[in-house]
C-alpha atoms as a PDB file:
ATOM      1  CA  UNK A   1       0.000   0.000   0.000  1.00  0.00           C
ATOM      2  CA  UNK A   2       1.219   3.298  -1.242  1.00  0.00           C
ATOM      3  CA  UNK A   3       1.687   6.355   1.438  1.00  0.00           C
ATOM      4  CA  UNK A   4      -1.046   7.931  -0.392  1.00  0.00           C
ATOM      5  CA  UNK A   5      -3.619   5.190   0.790  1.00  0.00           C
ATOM      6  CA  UNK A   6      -1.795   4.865   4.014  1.00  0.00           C
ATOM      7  CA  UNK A   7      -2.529   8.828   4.760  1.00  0.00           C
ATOM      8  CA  UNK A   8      -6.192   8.315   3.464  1.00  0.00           C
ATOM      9  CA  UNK A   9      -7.066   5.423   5.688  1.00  0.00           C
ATOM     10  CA  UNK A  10      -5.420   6.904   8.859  1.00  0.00           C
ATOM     11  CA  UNK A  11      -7.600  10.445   7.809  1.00  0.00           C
ATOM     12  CA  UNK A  12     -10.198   7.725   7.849  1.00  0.00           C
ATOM     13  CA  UNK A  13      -9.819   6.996  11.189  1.00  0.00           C
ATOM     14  CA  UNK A  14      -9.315   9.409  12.664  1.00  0.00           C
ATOM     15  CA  UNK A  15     -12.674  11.215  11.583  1.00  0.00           C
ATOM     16  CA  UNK A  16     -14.288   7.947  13.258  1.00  0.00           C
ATOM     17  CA  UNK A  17     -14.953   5.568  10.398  1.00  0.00           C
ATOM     18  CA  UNK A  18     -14.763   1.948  11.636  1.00  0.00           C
ATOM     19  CA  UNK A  19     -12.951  -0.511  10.082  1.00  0.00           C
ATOM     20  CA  UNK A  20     -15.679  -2.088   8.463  1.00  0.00           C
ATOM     21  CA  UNK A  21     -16.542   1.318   7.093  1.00  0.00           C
ATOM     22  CA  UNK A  22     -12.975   1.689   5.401  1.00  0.00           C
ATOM     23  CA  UNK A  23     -13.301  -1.730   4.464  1.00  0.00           C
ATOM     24  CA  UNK A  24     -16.749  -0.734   2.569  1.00  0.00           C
ATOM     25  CA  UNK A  25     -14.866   2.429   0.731  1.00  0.00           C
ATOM     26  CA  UNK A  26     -11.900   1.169   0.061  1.00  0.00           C
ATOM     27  CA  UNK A  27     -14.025  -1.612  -2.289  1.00  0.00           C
ATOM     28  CA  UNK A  28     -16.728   0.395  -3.714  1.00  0.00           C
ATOM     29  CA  UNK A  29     -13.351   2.632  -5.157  1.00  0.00           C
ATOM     30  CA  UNK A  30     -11.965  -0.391  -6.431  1.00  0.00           C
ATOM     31  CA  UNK A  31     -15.157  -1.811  -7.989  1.00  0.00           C
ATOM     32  CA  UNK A  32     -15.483   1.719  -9.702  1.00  0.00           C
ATOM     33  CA  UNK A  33     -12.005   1.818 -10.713  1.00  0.00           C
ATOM     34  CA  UNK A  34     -12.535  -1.473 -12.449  1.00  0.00           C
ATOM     35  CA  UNK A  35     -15.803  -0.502 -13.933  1.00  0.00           C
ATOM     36  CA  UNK A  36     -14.419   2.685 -15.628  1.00  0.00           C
ATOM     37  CA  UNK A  37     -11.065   0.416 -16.955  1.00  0.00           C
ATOM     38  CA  UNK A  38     -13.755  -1.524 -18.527  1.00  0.00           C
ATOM     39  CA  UNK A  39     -16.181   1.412 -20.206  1.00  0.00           C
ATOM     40  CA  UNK A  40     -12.992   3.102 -21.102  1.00  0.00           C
ATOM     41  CA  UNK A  41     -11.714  -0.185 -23.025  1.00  0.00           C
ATOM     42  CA  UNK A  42     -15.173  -0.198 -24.397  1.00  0.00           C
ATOM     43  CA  UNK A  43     -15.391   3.051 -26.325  1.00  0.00           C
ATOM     44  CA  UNK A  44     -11.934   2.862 -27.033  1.00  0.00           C
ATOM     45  CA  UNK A  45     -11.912  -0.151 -28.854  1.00  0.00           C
ATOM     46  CA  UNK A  46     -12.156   0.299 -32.380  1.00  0.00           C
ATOM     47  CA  UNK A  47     -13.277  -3.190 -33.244  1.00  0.00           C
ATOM     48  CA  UNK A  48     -16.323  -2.960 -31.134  1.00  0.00           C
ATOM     49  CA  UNK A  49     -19.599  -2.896 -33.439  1.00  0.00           C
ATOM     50  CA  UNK A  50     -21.807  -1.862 -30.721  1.00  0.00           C
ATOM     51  CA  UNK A  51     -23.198   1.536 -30.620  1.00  0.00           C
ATOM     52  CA  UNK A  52     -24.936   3.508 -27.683  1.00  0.00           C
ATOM     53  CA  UNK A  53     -28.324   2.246 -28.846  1.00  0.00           C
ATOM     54  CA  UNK A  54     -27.047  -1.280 -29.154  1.00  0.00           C
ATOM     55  CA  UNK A  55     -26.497  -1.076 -24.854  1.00  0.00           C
ATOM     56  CA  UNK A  56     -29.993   1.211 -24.614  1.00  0.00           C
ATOM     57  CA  UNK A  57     -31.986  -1.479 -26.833  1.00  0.00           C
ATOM     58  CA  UNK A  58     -30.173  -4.806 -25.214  1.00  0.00           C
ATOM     59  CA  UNK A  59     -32.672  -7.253 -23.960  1.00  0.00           C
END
């Protein structure tokens, strides 16, 4: 874990999150982290035949 997280977490903590708490934010930043590597790879590719209204229309 980087300092950066390190200071986070302890700023955390010391504004009286519980470890669960942390626990919960720390993975609901990674899940969206993961979810905008994914849209990003999405849009970028230029092999990908989908369109906007492909995703709005999917059933």
């Amino acid at each position: 874990m980087n300092e950066k997280w390190k200071n986070l977490i302890q700023q955390f903590e010391e504004n009286g999150y519980s470890p669960g708490d942390i626990q919960r934010i720390v993975h609901f930043y990674d899940v969206t982290m993961e979810t905008d590597k994914m849209l990003k790879k999405l849009y970028e590719d230029e092999e990908n035949e989908f369109t906007d209204s492909d995703f709005l229309h999917h059933k």
